[in-house]
Protein backbone atom coordinates (compact mmCIF):
# COMPACT_ATOMS: atom_id res chain seq x y z
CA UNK A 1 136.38 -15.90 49.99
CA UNK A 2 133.50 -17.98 51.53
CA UNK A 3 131.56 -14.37 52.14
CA UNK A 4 131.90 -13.57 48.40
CA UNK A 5 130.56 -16.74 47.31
CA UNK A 6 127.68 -16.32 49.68
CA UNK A 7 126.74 -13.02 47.96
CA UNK A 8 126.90 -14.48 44.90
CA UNK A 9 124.87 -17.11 45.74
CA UNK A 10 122.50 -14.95 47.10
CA UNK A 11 121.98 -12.50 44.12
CA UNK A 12 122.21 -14.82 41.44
CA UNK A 13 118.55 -15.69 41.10
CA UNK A 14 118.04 -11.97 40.97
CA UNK A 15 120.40 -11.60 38.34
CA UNK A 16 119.25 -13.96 36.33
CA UNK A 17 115.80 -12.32 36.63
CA UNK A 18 116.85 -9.13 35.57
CA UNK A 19 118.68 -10.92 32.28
CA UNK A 20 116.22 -13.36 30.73
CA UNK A 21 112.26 -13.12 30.66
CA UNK A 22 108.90 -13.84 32.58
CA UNK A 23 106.30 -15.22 31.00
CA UNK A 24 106.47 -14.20 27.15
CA UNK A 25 107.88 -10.60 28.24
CA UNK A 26 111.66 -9.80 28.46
CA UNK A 27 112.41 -7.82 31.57
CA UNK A 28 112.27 -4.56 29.74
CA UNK A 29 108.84 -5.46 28.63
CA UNK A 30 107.84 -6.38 32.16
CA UNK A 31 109.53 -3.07 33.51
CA UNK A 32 107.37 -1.03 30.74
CA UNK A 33 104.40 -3.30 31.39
CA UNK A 34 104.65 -2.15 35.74
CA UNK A 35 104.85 1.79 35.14
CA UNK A 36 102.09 3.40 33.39
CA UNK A 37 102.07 5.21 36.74
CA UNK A 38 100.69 8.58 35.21
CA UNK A 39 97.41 9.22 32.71
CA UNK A 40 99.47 11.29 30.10
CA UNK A 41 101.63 8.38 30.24
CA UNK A 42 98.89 5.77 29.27
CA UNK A 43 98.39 8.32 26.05
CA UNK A 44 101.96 8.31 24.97
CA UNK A 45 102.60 4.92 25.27
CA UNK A 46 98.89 4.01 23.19
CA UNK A 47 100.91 6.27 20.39
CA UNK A 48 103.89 4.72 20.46
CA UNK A 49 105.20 8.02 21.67
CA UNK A 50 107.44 6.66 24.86
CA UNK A 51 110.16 3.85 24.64
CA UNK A 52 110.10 0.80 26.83
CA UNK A 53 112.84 2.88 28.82
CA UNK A 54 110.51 5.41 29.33
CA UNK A 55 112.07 7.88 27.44
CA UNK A 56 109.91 10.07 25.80
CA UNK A 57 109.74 9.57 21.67
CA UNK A 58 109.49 12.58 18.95
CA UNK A 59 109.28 12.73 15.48
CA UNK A 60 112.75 11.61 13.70
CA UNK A 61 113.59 8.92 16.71
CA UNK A 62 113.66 5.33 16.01
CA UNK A 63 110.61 3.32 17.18
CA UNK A 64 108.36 6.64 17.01
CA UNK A 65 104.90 5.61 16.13
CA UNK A 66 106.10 2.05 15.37
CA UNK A 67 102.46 0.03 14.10
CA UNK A 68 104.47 -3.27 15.50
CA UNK A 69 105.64 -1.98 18.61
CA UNK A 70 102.29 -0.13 19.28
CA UNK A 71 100.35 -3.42 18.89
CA UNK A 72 102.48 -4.99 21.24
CA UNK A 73 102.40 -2.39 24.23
CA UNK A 74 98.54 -1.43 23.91
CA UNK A 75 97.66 -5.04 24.20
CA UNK A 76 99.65 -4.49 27.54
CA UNK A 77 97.65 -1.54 28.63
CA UNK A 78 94.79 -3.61 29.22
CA UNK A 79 93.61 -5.03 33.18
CA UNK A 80 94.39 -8.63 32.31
CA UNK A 81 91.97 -9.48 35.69
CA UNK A 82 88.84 -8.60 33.81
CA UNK A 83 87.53 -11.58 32.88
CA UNK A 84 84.64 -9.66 30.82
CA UNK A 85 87.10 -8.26 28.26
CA UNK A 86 88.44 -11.34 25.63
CA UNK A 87 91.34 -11.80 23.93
CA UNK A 88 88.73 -11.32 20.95
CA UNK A 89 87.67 -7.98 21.53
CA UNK A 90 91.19 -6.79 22.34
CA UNK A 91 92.54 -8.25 19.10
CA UNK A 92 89.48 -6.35 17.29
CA UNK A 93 89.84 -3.30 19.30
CA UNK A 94 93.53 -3.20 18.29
CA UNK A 95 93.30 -3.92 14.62
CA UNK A 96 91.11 -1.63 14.17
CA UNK A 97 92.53 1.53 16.05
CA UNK A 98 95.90 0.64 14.90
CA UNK A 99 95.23 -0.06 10.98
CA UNK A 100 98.12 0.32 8.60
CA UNK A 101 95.96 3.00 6.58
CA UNK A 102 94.67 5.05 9.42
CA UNK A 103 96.01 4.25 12.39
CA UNK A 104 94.70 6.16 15.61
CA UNK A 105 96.68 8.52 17.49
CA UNK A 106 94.54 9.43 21.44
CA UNK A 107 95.21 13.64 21.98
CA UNK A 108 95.56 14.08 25.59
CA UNK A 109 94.30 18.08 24.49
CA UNK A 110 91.46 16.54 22.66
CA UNK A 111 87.89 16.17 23.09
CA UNK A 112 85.51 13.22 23.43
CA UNK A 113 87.86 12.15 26.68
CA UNK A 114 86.35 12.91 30.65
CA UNK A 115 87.59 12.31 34.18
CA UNK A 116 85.27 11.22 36.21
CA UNK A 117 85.89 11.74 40.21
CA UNK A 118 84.00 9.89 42.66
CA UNK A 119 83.51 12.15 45.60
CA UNK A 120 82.25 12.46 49.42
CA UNK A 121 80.34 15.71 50.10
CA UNK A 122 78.21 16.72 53.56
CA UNK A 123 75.17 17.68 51.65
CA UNK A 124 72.70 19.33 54.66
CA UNK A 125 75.20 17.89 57.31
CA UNK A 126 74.37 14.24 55.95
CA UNK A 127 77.53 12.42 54.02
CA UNK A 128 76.79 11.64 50.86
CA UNK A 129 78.77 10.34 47.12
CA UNK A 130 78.65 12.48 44.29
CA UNK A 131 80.14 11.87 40.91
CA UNK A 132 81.97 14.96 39.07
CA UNK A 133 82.90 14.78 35.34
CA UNK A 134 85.33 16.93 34.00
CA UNK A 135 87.34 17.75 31.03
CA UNK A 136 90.19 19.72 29.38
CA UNK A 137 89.09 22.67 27.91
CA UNK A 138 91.69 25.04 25.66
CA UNK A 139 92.30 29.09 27.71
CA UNK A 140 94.48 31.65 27.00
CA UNK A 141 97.00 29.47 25.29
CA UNK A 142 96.97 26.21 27.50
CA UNK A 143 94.47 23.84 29.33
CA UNK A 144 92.52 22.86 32.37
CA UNK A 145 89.98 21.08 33.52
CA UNK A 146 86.68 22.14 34.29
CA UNK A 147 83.46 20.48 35.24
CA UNK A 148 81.67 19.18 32.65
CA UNK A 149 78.79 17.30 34.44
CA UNK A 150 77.76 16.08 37.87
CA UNK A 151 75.44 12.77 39.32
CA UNK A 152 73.99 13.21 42.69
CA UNK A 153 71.10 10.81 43.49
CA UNK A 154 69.00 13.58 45.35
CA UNK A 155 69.22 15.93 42.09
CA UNK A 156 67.92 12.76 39.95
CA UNK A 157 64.75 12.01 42.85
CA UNK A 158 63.63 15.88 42.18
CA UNK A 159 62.76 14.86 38.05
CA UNK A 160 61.13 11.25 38.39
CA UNK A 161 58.29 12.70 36.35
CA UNK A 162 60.05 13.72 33.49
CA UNK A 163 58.38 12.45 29.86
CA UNK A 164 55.51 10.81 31.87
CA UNK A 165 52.97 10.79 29.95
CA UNK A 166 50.98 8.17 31.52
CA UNK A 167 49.66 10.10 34.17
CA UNK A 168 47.18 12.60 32.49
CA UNK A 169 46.19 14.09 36.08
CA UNK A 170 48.43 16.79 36.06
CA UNK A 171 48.45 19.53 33.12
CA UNK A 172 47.85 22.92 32.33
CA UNK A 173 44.51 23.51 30.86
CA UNK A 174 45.25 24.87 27.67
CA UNK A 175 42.18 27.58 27.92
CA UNK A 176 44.01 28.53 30.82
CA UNK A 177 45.64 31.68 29.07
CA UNK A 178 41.75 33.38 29.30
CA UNK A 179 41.94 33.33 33.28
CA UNK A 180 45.15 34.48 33.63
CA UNK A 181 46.79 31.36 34.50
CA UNK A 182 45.16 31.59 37.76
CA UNK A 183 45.17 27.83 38.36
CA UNK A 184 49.16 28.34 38.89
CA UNK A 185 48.00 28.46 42.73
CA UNK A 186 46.87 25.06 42.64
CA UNK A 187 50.23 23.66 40.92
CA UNK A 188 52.56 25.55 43.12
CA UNK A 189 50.94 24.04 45.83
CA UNK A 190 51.58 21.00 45.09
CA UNK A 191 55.12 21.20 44.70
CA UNK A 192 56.04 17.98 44.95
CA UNK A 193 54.78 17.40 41.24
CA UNK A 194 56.12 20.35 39.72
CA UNK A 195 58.12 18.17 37.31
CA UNK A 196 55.04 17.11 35.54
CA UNK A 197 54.77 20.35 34.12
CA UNK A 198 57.83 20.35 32.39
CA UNK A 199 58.21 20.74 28.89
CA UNK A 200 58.15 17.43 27.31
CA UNK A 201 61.95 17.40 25.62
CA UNK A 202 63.03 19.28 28.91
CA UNK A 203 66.60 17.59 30.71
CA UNK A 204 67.56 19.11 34.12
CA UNK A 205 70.78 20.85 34.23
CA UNK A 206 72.48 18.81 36.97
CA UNK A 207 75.45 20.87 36.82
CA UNK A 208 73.28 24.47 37.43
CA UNK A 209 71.91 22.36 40.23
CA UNK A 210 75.43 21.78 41.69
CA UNK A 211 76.61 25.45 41.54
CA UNK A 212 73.92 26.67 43.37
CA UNK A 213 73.35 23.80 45.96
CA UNK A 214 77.11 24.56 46.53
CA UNK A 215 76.88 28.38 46.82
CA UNK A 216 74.00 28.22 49.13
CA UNK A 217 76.33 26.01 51.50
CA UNK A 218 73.77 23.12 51.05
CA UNK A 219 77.06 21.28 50.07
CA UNK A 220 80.69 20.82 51.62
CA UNK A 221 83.09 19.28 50.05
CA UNK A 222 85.12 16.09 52.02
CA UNK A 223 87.27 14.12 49.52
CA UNK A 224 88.06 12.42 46.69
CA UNK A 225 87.50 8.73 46.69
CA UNK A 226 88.32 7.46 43.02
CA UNK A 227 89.06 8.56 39.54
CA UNK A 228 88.98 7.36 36.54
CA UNK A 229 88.49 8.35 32.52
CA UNK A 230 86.00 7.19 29.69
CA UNK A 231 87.76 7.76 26.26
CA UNK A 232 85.79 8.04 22.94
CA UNK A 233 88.65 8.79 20.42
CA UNK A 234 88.99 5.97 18.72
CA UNK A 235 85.96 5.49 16.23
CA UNK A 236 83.65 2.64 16.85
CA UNK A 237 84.53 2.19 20.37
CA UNK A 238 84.70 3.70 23.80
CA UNK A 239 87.15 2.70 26.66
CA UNK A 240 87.55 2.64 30.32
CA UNK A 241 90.57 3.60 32.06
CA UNK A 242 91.14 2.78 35.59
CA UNK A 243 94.11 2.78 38.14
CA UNK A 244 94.74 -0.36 39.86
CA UNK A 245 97.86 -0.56 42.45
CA UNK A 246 98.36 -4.06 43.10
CA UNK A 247 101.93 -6.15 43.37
CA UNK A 248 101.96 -7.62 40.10
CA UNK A 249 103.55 -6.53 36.60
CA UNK A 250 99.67 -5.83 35.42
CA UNK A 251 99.31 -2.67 37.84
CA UNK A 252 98.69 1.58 37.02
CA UNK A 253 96.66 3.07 34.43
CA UNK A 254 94.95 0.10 32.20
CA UNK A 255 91.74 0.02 30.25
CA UNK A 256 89.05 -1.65 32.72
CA UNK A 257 86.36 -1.91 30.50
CA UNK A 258 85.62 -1.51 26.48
CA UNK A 259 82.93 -1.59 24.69
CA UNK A 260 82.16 -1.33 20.38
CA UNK A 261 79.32 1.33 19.92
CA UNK A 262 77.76 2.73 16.67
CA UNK A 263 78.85 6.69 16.52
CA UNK A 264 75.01 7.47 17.54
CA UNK A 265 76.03 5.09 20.47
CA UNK A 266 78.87 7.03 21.57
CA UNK A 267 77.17 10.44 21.34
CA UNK A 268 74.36 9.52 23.30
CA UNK A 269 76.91 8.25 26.14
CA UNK A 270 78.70 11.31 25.92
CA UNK A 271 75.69 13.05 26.72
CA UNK A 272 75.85 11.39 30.01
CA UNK A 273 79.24 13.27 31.22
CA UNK A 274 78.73 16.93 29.50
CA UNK A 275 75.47 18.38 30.06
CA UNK A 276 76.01 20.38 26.96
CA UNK A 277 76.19 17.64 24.54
């Protein structure tokens, strides 16, 4: 009899964990706010498509697309240890996306989203980080990812010149057509400011210069360090989206940083991870 009442000594605390509530969260809030453990997750729950079971939500099922549940959960889906995003800007950020007229609904299958995987390479035998963007693109009837952009510092060193137009030392004589461009000697010479002679609107293809520093063995891939996604669906606003594994209820796949941008804004970021936009 003792040995009973020792046990249920010992589990009551537990128990009464697992009945009432931490903080302002019930325990099935706190067990839905520990386990957006997967990306596609992170979209269904945004949409209000994914109980607090975790029991995925269709159309017909009570609580699907639920404005008041929604606000409550995507609030949650935020790194509460970022000190640089304010309760301000996610009460904005949430009002807005989730308005009663036009309420926003991410597409996993959708555009305007990247990964973005930090990587170690042996580039000429020396290690080295690159960054590799990528995104879902739509083939034969379902999806994958493909490269969409890359960052490697060396690529960037070759184009320092570009749209310098301080330095009037280097140019193409524009008579040069009546000698048969034979002053190209000279400028192939000097290779090292080749860049100068770019076109003036001209942007290095960073992803061209991947392919073939890879093909030529110049680069070996090692592993992946970090990943990570920048989302532009929502209009008005783009969003980080970060992993963090830590032993607290504020842990997976949470929005790390956020930022309002015009539209022109957020087109000239997306620039940054496709090379075709």
């Amino acid at each position: 009899m003792r040995s009973i009442t020792w046990l249920i000594l010992l589990f009551l605390p537990l128990w009464s964990l697992s009945q009432g509530s931490i903080g302002n969260f019930s325990v099935d809030e706190t067990i839905f706010y520990s386990q957006t453990k997967q990306m596609n997750q992170f979209f269904l729950r945004f949409n209000g498509e994914e109980d607090i079971h975790g029991k995925r939500l269709y159309e017909g099922d009570p609580g699907y697309h639920d404005l008041k549940t929604r606000k409550k959960y995507v609030n949650m889906l935020f790194d509460n240890s970022n000190s640089l995003i304010s309760d301000d800007t996610k009460f904005v950020f949430i009002e807005e996306a989730l308005n009663k007229k036009n309420p926003v609904f991410l597409d996993f299958h959708g555009n305007s989203w990247f990964a973005e995987v930090a990587a170690t390479f042996l580039y000429k035998k020396e290690k080295v980080n690159l960054i590799l963007y990528l995104k879902l693109e739509k083939q034969n009837g379902g999806y994958k990812w493909m490269f969409s952009n890359v960052y490697f510092d060396r690529f960037e060193s070759w184009f320092t010149h570009i749209n310098d137009t301080a330095n009037l030392k280097y140019f193409i004589h524009p008579m040069s057509h009546e000698l048969d461009f034979m002053n190209l000697h000279k400028i192939f010479r000097d290779s090292g400011n080749l860049d100068y002679y770019l076109e003036s609107d001209y942007q290095p293809d960073m992803l061209a210069l991947f392919v073939m520093e890879m093909k030529n063995e110049n680069l070996e891939f090692i592993s992946v360090n970090n990943v990570k996604f920048h989302i532009f669906q929502v209009q008005n606003w783009y969003f980080e989206v970060s992993y963090f594994n830590r032993n607290d209820m504020n842990s997976g796949w949470l929005i790390s940083n956020i930022l309002r941008v015009t539209e022109r804004e957020k087109k000239d970021l997306i620039r940054h991870y496709s090379h075709t936009n």
